[in-house]
Protein backbone atom coordinates (compact mmCIF):
# COMPACT_ATOMS: atom_id res chain seq x y z
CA UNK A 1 177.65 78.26 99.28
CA UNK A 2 178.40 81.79 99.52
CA UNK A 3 175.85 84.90 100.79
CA UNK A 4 176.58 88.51 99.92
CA UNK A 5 176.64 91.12 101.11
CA UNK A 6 173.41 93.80 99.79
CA UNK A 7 174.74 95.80 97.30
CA UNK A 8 172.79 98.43 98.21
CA UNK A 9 173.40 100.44 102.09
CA UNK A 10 170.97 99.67 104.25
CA UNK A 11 168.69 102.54 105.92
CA UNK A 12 165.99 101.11 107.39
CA UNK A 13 164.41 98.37 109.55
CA UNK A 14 162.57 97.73 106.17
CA UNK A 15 165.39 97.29 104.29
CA UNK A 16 167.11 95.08 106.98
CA UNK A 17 164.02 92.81 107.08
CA UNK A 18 163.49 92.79 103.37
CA UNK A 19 167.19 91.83 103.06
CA UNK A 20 166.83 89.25 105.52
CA UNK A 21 164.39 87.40 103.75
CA UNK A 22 165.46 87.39 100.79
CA UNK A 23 169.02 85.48 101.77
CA UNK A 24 166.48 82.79 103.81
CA UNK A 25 164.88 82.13 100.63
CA UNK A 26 167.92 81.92 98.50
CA UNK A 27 169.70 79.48 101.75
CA UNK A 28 166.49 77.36 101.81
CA UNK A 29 166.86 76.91 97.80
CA UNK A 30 169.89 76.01 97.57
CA UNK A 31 170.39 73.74 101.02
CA UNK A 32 167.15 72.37 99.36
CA UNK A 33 168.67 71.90 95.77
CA UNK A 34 171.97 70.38 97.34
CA UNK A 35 169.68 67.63 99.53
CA UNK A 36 167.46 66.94 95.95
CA UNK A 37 170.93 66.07 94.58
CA UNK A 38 172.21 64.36 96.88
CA UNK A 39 168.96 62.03 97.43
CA UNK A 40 168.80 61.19 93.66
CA UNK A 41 173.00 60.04 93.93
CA UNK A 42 171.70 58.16 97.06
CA UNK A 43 169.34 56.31 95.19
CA UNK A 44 171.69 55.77 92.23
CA UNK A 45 173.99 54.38 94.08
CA UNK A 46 171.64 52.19 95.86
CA UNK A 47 169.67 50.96 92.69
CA UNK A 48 173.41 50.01 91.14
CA UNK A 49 174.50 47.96 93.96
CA UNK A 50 171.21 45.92 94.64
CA UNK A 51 171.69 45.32 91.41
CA UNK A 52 174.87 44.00 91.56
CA UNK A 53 174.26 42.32 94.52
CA UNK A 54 171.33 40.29 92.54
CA UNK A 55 173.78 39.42 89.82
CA UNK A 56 176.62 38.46 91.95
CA UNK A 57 174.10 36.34 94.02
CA UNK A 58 172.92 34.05 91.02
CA UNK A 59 176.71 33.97 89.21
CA UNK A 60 177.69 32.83 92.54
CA UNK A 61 174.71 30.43 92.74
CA UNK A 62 175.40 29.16 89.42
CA UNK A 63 179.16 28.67 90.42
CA UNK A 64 177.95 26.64 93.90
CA UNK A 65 175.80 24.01 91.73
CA UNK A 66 178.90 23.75 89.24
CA UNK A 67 180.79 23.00 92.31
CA UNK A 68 178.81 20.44 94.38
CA UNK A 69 178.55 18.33 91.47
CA UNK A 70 182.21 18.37 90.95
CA UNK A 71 183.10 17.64 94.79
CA UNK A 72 181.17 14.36 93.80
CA UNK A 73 183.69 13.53 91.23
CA UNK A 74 186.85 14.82 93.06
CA UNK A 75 185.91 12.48 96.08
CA UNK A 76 185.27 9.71 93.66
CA UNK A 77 188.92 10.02 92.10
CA UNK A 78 190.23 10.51 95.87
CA UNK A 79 188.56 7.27 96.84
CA UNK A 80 190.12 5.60 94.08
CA UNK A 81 193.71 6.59 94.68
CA UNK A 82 193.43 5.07 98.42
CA UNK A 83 192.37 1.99 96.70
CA UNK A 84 195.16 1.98 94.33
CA UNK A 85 197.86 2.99 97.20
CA UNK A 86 196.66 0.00 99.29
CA UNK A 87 196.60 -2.03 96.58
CA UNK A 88 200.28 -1.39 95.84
CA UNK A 89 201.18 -1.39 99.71
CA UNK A 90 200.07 -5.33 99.24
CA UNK A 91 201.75 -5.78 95.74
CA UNK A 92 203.70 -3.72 94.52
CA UNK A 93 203.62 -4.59 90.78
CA UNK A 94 199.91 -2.50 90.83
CA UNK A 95 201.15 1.06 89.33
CA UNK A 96 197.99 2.42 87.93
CA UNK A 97 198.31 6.40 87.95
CA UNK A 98 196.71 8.06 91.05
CA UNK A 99 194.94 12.17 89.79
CA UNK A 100 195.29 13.77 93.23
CA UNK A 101 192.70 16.13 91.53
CA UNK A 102 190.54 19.26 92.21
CA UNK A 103 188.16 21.38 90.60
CA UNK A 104 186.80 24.42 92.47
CA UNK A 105 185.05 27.55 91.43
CA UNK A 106 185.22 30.17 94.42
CA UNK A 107 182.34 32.49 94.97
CA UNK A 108 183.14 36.11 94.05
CA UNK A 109 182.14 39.37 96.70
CA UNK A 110 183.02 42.37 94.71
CA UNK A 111 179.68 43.31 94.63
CA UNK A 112 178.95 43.03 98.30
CA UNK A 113 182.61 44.89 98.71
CA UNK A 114 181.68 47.53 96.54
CA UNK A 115 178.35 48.30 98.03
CA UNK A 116 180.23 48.39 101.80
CA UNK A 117 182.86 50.57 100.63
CA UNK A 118 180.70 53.01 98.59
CA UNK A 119 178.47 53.19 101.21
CA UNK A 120 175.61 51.66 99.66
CA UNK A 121 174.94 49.03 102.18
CA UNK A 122 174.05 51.75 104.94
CA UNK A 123 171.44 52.83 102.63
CA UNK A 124 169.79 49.63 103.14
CA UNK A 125 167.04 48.38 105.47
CA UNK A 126 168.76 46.67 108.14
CA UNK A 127 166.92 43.60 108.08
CA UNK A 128 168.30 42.98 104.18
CA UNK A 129 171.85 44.52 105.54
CA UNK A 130 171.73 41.77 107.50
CA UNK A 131 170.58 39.08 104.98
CA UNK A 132 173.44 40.10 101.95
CA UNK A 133 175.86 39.78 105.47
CA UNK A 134 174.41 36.43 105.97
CA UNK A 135 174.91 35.22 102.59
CA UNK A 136 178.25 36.38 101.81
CA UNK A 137 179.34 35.14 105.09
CA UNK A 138 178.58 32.02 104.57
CA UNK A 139 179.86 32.25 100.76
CA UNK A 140 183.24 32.99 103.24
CA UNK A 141 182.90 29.91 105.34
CA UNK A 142 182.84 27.59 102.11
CA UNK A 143 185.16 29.17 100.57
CA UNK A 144 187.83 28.62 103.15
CA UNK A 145 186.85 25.44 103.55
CA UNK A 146 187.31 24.81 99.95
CA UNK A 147 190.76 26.00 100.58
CA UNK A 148 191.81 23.62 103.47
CA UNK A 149 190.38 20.70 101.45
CA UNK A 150 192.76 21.55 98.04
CA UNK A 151 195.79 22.21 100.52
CA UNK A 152 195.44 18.57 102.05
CA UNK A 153 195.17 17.16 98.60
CA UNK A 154 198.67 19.12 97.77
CA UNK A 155 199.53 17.72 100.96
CA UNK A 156 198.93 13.85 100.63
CA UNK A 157 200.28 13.88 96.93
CA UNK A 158 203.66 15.51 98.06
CA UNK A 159 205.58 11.65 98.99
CA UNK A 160 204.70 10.72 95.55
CA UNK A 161 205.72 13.53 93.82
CA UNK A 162 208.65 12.98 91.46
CA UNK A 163 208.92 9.20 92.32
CA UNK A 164 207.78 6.27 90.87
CA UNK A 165 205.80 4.03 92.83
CA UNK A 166 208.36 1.29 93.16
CA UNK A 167 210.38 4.18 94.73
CA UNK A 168 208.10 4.66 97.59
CA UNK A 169 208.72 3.46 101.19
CA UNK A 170 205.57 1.68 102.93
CA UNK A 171 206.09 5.11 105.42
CA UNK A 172 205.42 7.32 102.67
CA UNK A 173 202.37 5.28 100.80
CA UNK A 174 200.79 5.26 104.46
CA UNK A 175 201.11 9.45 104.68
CA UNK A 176 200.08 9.54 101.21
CA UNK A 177 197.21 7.57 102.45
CA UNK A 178 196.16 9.68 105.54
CA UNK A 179 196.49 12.96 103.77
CA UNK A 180 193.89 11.51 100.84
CA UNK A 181 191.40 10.34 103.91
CA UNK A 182 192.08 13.79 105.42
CA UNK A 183 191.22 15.34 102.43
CA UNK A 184 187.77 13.21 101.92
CA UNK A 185 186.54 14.32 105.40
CA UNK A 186 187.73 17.64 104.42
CA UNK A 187 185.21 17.16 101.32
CA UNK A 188 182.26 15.85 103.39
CA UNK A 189 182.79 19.12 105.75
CA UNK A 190 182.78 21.39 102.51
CA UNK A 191 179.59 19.95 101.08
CA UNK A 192 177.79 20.57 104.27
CA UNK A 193 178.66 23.87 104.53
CA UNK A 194 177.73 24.27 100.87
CA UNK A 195 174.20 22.53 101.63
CA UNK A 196 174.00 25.47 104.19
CA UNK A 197 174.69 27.73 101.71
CA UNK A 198 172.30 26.53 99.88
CA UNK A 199 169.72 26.86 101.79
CA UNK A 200 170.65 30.41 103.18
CA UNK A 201 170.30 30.98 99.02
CA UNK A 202 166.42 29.40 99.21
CA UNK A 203 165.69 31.41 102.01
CA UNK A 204 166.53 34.75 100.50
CA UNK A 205 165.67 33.85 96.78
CA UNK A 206 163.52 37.13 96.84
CA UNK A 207 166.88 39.38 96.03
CA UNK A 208 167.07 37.36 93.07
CA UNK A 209 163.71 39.44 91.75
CA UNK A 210 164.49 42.59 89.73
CA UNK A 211 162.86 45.76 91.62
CA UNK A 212 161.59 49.03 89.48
């Protein structure tokens, strides 16, 4: 913003005055102008990140459902490879193929990123700052959780990798054991963080509402 100087000299008191108010009016204009602009990109950028907040917060809904209902078949399959490694520990001539599976869907935060980064999220009320904090926080907790669960399942399948069962000492069928049962109470630990989740969801099922 740049004031100039009059081009004309200036004589008078009159003058002076006159002068004076004119560059007050122009200031008050454009300071004016600049905070108009700046309160419509305020409001932009607001507007775009609730509303990617709102569609991150139902993909990642959707993604949570997909995932409960799998944790009920991984923990199924999991069940049945301890039953088929303590079968074999008592005979050994039981070989039926063990899936050491997982299927996991992790909850994505580039929306709540975004709108922290950008600035966005100080534009908010605090009260819903602190609910979208809330939620992705706990979006954190199972997803780490989900993490320690797959790495134990890595873990207990690593004495039987590359060997046949017939090849496997009583030692290693007992640590393949633990690290499935580890894995299972990892499991029941994820799902109720997830029911948490869930509920944190219900709670603050408003945000899923468009606003004009």
């Amino acid at each position: 913003m740049d004031v100039h100087a009059p081009h004309e000299p200036i004589n008078t008191w009159r003058d002076f005055a006159l002068h004076l108010i004119v560059v007050t009016i122009g200031l008050v204009i454009a300071l004016s102008l600049e905070a108009f602009v700046e309160h419509i990109h305020q409001r932009h950028l607001l507007h775009t990140a609730e509303s990617n907040l709102r569609i991150e917060l139902q993909d990642n809904r959707d993604l949570l459902a997909g995932d409960e209902h799998q944790l009920d078949r991984s923990e199924a399959e999991l069940q049945q490879d301890i039953a088929t490694l303590i079968a074999h520990k008592s005979n050994p001539s039981i070989a039926e193929p063990l899936n050491f599976g997982w299927v996991w869907n992790g909850m994505e935060d580039s929306a709540w990123t975004t709108a922290r980064d950008s600035g966005a999220l100080a534009l908010m009320p605090f009260d819903t700052q602190q609910a979208w904090s809330v939620i992705y926080g706990q979006q954190g907790v199972v997803n780490d959780q989900a993490h320690v669960y797959i790495l134990d399942i890595y873990r207990a399948s690593a004495p039987t990798r590359g060997r046949a069962f017939d090849q496997l000492t009583p030692a290693q069928l007992d640590q393949a054991i633990a690290g499935l049962q580890q894995a299972i109470a990892d499991i029941e630990l994820l799902r109720d963080f997830c029911k948490s989740l869930d509920r944190i969801y219900d709670h603050n099922g408003h945000f899923n509402r468009q606003t004009p």
